[in-house]
Protein backbone atom coordinates (compact mmCIF):
# COMPACT_ATOMS: atom_id res chain seq x y z
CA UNK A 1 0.00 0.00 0.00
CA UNK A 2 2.65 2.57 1.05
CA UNK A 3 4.24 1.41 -2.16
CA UNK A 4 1.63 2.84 -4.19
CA UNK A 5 1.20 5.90 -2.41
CA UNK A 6 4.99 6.52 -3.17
CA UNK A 7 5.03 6.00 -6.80
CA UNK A 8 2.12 7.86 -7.30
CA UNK A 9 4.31 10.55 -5.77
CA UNK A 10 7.08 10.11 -7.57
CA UNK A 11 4.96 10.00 -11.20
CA UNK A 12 3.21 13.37 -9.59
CA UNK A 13 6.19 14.96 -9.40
CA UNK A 14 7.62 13.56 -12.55
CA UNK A 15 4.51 15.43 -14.03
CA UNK A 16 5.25 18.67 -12.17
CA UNK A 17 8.92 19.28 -12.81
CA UNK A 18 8.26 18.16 -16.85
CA UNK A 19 5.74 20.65 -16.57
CA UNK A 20 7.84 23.64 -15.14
CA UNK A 21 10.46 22.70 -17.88
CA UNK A 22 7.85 23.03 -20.91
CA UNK A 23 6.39 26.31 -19.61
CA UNK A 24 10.24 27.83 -19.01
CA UNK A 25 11.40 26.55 -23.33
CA UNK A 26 7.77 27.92 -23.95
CA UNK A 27 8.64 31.82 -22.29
CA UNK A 28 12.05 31.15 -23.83
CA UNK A 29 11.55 29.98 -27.46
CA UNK A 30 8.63 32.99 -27.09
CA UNK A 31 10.13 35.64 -25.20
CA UNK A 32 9.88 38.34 -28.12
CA UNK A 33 6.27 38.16 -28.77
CA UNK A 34 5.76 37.91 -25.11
CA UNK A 35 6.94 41.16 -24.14
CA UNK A 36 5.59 43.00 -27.43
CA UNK A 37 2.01 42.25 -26.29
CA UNK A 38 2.98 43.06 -22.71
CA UNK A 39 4.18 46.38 -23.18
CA UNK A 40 2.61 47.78 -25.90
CA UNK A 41 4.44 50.86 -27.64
CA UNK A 42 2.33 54.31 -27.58
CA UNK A 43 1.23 56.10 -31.18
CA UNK A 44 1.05 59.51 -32.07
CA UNK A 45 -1.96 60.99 -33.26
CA UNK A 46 -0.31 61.53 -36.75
CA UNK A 47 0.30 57.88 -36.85
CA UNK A 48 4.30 58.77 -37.38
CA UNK A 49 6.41 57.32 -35.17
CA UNK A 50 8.04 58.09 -31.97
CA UNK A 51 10.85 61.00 -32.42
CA UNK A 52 14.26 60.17 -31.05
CA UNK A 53 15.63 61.49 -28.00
CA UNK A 54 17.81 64.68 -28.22
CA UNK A 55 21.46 63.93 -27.97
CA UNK A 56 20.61 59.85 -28.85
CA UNK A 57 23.05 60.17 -32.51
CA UNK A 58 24.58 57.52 -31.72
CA UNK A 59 28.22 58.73 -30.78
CA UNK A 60 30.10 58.59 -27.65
CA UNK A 61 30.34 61.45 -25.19
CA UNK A 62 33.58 62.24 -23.56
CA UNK A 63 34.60 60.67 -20.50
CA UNK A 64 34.66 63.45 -17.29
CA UNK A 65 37.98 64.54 -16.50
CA UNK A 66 39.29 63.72 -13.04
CA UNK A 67 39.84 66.80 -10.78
CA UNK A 68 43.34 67.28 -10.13
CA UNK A 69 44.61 66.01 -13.82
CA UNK A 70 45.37 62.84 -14.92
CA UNK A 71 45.60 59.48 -13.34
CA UNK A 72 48.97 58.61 -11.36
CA UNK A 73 50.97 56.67 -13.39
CA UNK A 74 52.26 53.42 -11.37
């Protein structure tokens, strides 16, 4: 009897971590499409879309400058 009851258990939880594995490849494999419908991205009335961010070019900005000069050399 306790037999039973522990391979029913062990099948059960078989079931369960199978399961958690197939819903984790699922969010995985379908991550993209996942967060598109999650988030959705606002319009603009004209239908255009969204302008860019001032100072967003692309480039680099210079790095700050220490105060005091350069770095010690070792």
């Amino acid at each position: 009897m306790l037999q039973k009851l522990i391979n029913a258990l062990a099948i059960l939880s078989f079931v369960g971590v199978a399961g958690i594995g197939a819903g984790g490849y699922y969010v995985f494999a379908n991550k993209d499409s996942i967060i598109k419908n999650l988030i959705p991205l606002p319009s603009l009335p004209g239908g255009g879309d969204l302008p860019s961010l001032p100072g967003q070019s692309g480039g680099s900005s210079p790095l700050p400058s220490l105060p005091g000069g350069s770095l010690p050399s070792f």
